[in-house]
C-alpha atoms as a PDB file:
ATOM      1  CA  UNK A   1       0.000   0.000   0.000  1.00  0.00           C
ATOM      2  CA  UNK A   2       1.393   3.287  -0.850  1.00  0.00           C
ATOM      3  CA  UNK A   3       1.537   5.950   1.825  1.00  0.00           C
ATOM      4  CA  UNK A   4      -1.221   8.680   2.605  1.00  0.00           C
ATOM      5  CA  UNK A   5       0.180  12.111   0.976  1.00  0.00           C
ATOM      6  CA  UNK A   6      -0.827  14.915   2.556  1.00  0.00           C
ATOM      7  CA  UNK A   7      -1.083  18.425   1.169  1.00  0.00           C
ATOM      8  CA  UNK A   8       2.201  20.614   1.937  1.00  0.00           C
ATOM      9  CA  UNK A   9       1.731  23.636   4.200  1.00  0.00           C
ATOM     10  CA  UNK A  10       3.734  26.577   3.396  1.00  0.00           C
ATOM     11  CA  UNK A  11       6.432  27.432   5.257  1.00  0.00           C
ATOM     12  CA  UNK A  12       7.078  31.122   6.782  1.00  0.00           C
ATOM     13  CA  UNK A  13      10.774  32.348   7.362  1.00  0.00           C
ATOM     14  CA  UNK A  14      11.881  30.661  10.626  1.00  0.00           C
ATOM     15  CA  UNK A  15      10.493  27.828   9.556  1.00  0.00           C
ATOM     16  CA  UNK A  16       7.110  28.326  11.421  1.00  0.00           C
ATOM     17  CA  UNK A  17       3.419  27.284   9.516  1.00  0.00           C
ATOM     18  CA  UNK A  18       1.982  30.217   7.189  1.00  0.00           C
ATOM     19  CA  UNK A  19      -2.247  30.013   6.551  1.00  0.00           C
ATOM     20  CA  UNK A  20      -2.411  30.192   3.041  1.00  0.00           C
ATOM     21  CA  UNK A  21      -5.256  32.306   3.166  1.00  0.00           C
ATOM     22  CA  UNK A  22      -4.110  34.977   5.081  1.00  0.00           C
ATOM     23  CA  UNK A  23      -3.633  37.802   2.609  1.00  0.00           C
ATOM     24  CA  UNK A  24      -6.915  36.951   1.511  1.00  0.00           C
ATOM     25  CA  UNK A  25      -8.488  37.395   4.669  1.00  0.00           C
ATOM     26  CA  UNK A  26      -6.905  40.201   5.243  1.00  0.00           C
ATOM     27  CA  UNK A  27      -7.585  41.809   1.933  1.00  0.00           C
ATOM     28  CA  UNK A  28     -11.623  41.118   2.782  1.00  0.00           C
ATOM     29  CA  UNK A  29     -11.388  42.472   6.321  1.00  0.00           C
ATOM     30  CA  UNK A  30      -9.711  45.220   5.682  1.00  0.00           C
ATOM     31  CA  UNK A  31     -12.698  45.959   2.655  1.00  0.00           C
ATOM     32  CA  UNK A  32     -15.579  45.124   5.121  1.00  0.00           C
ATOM     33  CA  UNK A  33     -14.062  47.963   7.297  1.00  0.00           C
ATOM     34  CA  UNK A  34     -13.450  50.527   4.678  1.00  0.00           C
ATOM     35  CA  UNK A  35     -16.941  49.885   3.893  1.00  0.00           C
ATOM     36  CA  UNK A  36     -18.675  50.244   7.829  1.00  0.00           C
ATOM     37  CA  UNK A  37     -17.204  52.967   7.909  1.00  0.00           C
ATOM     38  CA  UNK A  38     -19.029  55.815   6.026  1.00  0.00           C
ATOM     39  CA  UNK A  39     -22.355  53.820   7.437  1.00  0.00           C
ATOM     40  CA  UNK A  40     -20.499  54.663  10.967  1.00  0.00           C
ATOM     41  CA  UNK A  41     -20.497  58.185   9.913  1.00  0.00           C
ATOM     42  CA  UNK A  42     -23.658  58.562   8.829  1.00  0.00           C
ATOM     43  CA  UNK A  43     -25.313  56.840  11.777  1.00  0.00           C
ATOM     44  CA  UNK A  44     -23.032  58.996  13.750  1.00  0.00           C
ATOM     45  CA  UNK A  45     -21.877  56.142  16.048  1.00  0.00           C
ATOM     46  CA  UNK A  46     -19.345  57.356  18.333  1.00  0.00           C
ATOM     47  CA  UNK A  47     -19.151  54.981  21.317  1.00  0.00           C
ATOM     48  CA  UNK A  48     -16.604  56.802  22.986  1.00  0.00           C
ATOM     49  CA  UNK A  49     -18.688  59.846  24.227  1.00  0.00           C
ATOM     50  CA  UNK A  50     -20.463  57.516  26.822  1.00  0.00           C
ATOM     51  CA  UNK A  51     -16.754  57.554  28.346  1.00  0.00           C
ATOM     52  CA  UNK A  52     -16.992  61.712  28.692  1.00  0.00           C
ATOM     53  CA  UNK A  53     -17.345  62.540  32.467  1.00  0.00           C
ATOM     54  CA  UNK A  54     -20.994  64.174  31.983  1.00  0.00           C
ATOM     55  CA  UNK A  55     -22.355  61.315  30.932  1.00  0.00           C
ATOM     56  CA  UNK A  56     -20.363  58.882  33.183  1.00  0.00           C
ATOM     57  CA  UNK A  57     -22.227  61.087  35.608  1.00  0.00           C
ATOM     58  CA  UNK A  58     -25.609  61.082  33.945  1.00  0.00           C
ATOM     59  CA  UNK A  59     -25.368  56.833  33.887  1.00  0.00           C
ATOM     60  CA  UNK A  60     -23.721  56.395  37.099  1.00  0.00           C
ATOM     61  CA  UNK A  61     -26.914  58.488  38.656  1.00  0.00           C
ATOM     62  CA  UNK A  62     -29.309  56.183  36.656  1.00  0.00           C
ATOM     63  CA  UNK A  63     -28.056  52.981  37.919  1.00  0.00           C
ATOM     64  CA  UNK A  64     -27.862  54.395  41.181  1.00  0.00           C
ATOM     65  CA  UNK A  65     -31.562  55.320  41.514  1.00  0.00           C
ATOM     66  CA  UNK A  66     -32.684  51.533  40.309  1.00  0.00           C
ATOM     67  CA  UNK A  67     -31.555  50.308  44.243  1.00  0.00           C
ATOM     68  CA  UNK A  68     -33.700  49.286  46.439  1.00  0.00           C
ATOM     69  CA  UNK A  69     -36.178  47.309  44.459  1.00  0.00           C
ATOM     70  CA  UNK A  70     -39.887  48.339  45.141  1.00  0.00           C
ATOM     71  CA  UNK A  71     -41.316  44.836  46.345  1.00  0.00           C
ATOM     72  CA  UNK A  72     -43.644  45.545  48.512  1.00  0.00           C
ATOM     73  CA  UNK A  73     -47.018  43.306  47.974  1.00  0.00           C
ATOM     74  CA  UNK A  74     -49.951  45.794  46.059  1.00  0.00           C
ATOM     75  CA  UNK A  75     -46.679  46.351  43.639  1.00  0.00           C
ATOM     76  CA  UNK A  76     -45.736  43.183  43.157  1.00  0.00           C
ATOM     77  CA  UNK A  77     -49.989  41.747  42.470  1.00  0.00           C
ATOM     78  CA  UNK A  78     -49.864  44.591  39.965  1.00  0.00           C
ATOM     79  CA  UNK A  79     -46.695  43.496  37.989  1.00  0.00           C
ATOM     80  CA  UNK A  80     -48.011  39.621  38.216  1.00  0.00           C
ATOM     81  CA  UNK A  81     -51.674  41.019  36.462  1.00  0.00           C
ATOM     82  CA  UNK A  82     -49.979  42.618  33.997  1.00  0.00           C
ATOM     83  CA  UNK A  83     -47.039  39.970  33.799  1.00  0.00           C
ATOM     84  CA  UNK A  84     -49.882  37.350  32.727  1.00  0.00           C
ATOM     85  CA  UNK A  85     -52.013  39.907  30.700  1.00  0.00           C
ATOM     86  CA  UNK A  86     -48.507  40.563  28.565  1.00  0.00           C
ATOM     87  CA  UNK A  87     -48.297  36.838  27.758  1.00  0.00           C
ATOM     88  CA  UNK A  88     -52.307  36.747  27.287  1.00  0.00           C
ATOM     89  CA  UNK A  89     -51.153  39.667  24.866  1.00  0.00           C
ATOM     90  CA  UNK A  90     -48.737  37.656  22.958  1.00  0.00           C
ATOM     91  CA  UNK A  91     -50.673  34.211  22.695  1.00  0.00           C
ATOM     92  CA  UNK A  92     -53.976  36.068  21.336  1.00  0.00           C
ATOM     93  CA  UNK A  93     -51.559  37.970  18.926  1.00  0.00           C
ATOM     94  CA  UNK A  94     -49.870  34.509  17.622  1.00  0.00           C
ATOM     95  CA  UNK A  95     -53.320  32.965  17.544  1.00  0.00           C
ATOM     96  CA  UNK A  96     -54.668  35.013  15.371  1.00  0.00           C
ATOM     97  CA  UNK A  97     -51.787  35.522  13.062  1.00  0.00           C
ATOM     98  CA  UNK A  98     -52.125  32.213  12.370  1.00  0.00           C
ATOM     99  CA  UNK A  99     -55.929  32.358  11.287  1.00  0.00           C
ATOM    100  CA  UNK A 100     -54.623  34.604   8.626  1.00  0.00           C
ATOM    101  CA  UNK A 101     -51.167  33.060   7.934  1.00  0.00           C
ATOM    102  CA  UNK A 102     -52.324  29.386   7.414  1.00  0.00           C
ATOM    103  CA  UNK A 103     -55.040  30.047   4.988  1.00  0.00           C
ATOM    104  CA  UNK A 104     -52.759  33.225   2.836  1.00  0.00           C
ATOM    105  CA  UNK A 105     -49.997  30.655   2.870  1.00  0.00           C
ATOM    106  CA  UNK A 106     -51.746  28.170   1.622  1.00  0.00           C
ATOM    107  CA  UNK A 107     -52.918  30.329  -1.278  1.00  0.00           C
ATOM    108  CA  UNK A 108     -49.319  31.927  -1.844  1.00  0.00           C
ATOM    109  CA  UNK A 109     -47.793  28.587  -2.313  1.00  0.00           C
ATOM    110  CA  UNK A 110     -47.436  27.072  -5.781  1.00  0.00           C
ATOM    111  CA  UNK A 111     -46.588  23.698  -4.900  1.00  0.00           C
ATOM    112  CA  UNK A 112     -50.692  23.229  -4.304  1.00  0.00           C
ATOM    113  CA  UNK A 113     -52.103  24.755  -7.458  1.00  0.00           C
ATOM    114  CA  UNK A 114     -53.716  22.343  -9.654  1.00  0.00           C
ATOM    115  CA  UNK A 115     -53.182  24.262 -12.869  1.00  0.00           C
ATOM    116  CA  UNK A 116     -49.371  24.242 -12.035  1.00  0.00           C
ATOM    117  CA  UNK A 117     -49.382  20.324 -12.365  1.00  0.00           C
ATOM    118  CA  UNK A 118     -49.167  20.890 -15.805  1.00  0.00           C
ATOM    119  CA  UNK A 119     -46.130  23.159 -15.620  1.00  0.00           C
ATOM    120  CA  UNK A 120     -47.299  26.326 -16.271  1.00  0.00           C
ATOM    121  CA  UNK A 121     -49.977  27.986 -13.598  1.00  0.00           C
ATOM    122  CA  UNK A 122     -52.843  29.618 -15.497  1.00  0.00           C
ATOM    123  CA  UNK A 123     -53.637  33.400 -15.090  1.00  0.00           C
ATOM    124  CA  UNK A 124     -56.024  34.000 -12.367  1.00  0.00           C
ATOM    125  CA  UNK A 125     -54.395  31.158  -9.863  1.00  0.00           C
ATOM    126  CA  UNK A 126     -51.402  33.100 -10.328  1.00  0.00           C
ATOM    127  CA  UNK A 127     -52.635  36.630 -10.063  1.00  0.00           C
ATOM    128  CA  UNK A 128     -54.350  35.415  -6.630  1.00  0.00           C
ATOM    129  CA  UNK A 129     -51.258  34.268  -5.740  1.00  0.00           C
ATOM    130  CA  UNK A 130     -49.237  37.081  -6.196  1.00  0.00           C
ATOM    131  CA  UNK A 131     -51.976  39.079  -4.828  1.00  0.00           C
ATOM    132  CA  UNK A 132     -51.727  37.107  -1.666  1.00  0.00           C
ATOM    133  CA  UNK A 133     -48.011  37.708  -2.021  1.00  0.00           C
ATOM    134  CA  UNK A 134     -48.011  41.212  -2.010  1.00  0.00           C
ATOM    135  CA  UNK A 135     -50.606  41.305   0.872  1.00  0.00           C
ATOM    136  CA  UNK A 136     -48.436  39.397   3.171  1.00  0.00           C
ATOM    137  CA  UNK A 137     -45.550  41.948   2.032  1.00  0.00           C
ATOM    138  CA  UNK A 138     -47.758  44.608   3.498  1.00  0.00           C
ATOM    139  CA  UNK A 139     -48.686  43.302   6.957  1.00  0.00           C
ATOM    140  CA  UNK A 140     -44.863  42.157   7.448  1.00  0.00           C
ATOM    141  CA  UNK A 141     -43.405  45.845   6.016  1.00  0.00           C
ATOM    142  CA  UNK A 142     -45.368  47.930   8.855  1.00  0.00           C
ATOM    143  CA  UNK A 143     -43.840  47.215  12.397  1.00  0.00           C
ATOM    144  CA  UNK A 144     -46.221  46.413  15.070  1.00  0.00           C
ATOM    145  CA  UNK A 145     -44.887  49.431  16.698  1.00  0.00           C
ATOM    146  CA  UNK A 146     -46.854  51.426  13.957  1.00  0.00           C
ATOM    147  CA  UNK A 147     -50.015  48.902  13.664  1.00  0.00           C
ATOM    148  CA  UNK A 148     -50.369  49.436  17.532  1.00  0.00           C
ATOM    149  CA  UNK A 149     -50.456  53.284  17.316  1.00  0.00           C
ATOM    150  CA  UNK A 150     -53.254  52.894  14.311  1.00  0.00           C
ATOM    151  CA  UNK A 151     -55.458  50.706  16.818  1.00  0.00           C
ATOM    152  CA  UNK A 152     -54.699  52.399  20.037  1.00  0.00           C
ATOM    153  CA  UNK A 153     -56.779  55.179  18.418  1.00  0.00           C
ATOM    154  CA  UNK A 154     -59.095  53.443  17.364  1.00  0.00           C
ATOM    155  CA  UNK A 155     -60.095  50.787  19.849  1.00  0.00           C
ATOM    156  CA  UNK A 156     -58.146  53.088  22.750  1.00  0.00           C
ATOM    157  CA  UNK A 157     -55.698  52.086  24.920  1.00  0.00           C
ATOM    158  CA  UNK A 158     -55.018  48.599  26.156  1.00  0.00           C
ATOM    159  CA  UNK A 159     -54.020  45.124  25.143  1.00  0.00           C
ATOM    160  CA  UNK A 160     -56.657  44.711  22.263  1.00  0.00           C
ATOM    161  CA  UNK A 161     -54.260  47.162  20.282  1.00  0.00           C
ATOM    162  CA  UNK A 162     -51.559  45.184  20.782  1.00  0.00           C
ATOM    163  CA  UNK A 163     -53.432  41.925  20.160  1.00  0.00           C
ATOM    164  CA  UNK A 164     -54.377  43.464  16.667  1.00  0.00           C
ATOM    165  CA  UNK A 165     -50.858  44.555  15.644  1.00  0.00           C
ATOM    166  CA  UNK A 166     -49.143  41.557  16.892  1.00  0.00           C
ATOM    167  CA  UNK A 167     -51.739  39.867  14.712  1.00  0.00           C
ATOM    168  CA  UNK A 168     -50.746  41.380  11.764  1.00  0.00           C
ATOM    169  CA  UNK A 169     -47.627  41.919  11.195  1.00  0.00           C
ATOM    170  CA  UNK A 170     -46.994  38.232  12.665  1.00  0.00           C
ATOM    171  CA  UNK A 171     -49.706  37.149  10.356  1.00  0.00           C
ATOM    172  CA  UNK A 172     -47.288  38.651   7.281  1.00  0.00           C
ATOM    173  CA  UNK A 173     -44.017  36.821   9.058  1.00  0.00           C
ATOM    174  CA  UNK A 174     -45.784  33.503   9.056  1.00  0.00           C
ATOM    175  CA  UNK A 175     -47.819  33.557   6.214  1.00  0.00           C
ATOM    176  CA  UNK A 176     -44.952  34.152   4.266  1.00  0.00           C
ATOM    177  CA  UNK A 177     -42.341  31.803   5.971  1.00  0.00           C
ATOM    178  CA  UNK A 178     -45.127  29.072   6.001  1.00  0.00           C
ATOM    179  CA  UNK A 179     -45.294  29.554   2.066  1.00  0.00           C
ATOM    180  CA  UNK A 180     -41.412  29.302   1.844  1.00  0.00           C
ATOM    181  CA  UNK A 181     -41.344  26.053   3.715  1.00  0.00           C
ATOM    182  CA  UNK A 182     -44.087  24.696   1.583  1.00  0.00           C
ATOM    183  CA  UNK A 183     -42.724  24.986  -2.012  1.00  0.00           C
ATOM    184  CA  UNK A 184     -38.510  24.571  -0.629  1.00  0.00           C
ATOM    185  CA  UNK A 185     -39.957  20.551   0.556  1.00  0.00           C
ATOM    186  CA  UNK A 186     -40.139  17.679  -1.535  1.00  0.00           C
ATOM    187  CA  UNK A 187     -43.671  18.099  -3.148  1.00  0.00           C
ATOM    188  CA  UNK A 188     -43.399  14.493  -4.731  1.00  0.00           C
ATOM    189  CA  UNK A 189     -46.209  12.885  -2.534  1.00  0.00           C
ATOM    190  CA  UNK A 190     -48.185  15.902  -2.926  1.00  0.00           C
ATOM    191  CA  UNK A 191     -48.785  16.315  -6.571  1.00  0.00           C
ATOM    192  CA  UNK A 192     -49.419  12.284  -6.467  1.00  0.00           C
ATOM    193  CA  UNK A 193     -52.105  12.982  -4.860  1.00  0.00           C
ATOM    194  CA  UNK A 194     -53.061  15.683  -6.549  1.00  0.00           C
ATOM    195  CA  UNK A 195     -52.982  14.341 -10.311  1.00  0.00           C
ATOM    196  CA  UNK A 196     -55.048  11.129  -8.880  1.00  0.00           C
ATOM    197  CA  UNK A 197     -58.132  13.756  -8.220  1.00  0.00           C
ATOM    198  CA  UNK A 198     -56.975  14.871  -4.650  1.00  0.00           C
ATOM    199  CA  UNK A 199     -58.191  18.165  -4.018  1.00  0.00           C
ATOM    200  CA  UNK A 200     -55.630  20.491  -2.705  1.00  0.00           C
ATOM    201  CA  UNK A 201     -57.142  20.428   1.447  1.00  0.00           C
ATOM    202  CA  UNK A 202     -56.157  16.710   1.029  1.00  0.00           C
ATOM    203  CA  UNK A 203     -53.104  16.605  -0.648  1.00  0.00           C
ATOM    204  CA  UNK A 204     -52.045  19.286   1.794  1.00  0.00           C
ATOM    205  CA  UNK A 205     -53.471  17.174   4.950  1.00  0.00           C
ATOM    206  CA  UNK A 206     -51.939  13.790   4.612  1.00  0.00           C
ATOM    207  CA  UNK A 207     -48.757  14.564   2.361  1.00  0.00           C
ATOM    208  CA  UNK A 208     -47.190  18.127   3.149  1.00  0.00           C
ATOM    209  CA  UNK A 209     -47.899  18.918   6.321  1.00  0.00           C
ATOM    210  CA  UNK A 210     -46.758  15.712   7.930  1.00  0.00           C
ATOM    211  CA  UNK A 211     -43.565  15.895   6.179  1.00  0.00           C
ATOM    212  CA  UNK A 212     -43.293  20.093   7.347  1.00  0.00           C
ATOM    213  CA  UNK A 213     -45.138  19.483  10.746  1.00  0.00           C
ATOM    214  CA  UNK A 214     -41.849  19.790  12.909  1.00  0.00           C
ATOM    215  CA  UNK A 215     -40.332  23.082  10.884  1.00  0.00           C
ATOM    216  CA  UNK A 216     -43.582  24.904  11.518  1.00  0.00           C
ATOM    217  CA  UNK A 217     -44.076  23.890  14.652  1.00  0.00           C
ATOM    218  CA  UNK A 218     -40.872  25.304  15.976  1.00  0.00           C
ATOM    219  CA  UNK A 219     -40.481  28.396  13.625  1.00  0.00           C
ATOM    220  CA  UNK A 220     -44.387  29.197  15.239  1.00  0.00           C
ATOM    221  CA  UNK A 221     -42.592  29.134  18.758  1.00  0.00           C
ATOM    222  CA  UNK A 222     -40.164  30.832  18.084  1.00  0.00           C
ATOM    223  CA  UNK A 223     -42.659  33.594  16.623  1.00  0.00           C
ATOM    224  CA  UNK A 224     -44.340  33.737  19.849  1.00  0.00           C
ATOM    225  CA  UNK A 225     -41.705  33.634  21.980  1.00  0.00           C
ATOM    226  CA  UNK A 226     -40.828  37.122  20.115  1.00  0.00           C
ATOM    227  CA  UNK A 227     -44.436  38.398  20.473  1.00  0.00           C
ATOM    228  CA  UNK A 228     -43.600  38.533  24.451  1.00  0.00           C
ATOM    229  CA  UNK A 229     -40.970  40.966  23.664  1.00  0.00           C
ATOM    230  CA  UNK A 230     -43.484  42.609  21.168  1.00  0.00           C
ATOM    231  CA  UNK A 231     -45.683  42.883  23.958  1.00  0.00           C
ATOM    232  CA  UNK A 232     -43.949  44.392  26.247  1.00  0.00           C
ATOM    233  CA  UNK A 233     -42.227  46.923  23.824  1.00  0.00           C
ATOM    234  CA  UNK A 234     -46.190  47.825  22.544  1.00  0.00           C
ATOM    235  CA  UNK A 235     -46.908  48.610  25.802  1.00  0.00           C
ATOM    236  CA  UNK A 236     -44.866  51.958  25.449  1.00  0.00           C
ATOM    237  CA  UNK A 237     -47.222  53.348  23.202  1.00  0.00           C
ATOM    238  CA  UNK A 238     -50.613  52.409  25.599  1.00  0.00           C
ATOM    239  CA  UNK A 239     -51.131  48.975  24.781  1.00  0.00           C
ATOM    240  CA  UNK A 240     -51.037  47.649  28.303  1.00  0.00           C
ATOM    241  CA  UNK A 241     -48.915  45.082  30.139  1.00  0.00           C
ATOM    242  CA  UNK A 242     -45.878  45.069  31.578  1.00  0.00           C
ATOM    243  CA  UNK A 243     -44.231  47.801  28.917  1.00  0.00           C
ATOM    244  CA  UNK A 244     -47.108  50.249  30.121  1.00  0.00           C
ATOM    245  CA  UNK A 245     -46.174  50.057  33.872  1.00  0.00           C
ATOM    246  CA  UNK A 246     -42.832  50.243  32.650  1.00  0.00           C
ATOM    247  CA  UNK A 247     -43.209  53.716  30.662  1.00  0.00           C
ATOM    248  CA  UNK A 248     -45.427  55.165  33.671  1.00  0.00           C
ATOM    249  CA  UNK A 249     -42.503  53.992  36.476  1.00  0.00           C
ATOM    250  CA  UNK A 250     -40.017  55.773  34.250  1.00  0.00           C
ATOM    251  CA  UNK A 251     -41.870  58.905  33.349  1.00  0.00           C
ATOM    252  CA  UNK A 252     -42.572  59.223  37.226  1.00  0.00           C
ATOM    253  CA  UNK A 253     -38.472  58.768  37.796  1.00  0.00           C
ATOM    254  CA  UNK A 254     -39.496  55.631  39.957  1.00  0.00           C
ATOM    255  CA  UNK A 255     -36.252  53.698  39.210  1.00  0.00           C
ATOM    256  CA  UNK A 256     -36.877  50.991  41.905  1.00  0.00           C
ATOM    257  CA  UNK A 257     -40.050  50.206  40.275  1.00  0.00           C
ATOM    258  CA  UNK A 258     -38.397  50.133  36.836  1.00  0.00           C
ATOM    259  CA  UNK A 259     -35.491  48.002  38.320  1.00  0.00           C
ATOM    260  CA  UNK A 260     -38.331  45.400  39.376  1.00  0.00           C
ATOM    261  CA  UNK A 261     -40.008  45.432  36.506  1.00  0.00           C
ATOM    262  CA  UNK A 262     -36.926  44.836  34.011  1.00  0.00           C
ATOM    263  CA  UNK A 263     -35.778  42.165  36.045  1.00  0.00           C
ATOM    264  CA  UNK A 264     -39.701  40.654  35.829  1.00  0.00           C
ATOM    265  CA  UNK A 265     -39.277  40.865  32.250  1.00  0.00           C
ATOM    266  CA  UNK A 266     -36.369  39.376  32.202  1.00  0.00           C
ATOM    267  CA  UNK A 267     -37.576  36.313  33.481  1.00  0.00           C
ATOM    268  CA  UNK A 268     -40.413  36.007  31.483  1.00  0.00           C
ATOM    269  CA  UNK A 269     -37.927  36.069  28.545  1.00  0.00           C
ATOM    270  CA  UNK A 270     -36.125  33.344  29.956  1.00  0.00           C
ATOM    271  CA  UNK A 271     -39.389  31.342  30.912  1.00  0.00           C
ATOM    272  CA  UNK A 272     -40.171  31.755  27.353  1.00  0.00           C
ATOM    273  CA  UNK A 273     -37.066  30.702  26.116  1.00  0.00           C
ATOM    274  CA  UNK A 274     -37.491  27.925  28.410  1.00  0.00           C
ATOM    275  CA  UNK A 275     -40.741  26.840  27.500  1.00  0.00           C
ATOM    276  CA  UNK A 276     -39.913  26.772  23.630  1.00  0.00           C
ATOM    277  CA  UNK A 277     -36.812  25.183  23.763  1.00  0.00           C
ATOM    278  CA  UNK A 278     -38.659  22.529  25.271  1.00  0.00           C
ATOM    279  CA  UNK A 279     -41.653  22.377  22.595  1.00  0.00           C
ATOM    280  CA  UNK A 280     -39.311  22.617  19.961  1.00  0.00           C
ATOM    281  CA  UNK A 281     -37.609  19.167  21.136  1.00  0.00           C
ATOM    282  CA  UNK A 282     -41.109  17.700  21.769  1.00  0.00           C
ATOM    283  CA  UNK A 283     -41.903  18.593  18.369  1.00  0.00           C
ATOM    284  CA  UNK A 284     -38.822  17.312  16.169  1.00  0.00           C
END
């Protein structure tokens, strides 16, 4: 048997190992950074001001004011009410994102058009799909941020204006990821169906969602475990839970009430994390 060869690795002076790839690396890093930085100059990013002695000052006396913790018990019923109405928030929001993201997706995906069987989708199917297309485009392009401010005018403040805009921007995320899953799977079992006078519900029931049923499940978790961080930034703008408490504690300069509250949240965001992790292993 001959001997394994292995490549040779060039040699530096001194006799120490040179990466090969180094001046190409370098080359490309040195690019990216010529690059960042007329965005850093537009953006105006200049980290080192936080260092001035001002605002050392102006930081050091905003940490300070977050000690001692408000815990005292009418406090602490008030952050667990709005604690569960923030999640209550976020699972209404996801819920009904997905009444609109299941059925658009469905519609926006080409692997279940029956004129497409053929190879080439006839007019209207497409135009209804693209329609679709372009609808999702629309809920995902406004951020909840700005669908909450619509409805909190509308419907007035509190969570039913955050439910709303968590609905539909989420509605635009899903719809459209749930499409993209859909037609990037093997489609194989599904046009079987399909070309032996399946209708589409069908073909979609027992051959691509069984085969997709783990992928959605967990991108859906993850969607909601972002809502709760949704939630509580919507509540800055009067759409109740914990971010509402939180804008009222700091416009009062309450910092031991803020310093509760951020550490509240910060669980939740860990429960959440939690809590999906653990669905998302269930589910694969």
């Amino acid at each position: 048997m001959s001997a394994i060869q292995f490549p040779q690795v060039p040699l530096a002076s001194g006799g120490k190992l040179r990466d090969p790839d180094f001046s190409s690396r370098v080359f490309w890093l040195s690019l990216a950074l010529v690059m960042l930085w007329p965005l850093g100059v537009v953006t105006e990013f200049r980290p080192w001001v936080l260092w001035e002695p001002d605002n050392r000052k102006v930081t050091l006396d905003f940490l300070t004011s977050f000690w001692p913790l408000v815990h005292d018990a009418e406090f602490l019923r008030m952050v667990v009410r709005e604690t569960w109405r923030t999640v209550a928030m976020a699972t209404a929001g996801v819920t009904l994102a997905l009444v609109l993201a299941v059925p658009m997706s469905l519609m926006a995906a080409r692997v279940l058009s029956l004129s497409a069987l053929s190879g080439r989708m006839n007019r209207w199917p497409a135009c209804v799909r693209w329609c679709v297309r372009y609808t999702l485009i629309v809920l995902r392009s406004i951020p909840e941020l700005v669908w909450a401010l619509v409805f909190v005018r509308v419907v007035g403040l509190g969570p039913t204006a955050g439910v709303l805009a968590i609905a539909l921007t989420y509605g635009g995320m899903l719809g459209k990821v749930y499409a993209e899953i859909f037609e990037s799977g093997e489609s194989h079992a599904t046009h079987t169906l399909m070309r032996n006078g399946s209708g589409r519900l069908q073909a979609f029931v027992y051959a691509m969602l069984p085969s997709h049923a783990a992928e959605l499940a967990s991108y859906t978790v993850y969607r909601w475990e972002c809502a709760i961080r949704s939630s509580v930034v919507l509540g800055f703008v009067g759409a109740g839970g914990l971010g509402q408490q939180l804008d009222n504690s700091m416009k009062m300069f309450n910092g031991g009430e803020v310093a509760t509250l951020l550490l509240v949240f910060m669980a939740l965001v860990a429960i959440a994390d939690t809590v999906s992790a653990w669905l998302r292993r269930a589910l694969s």
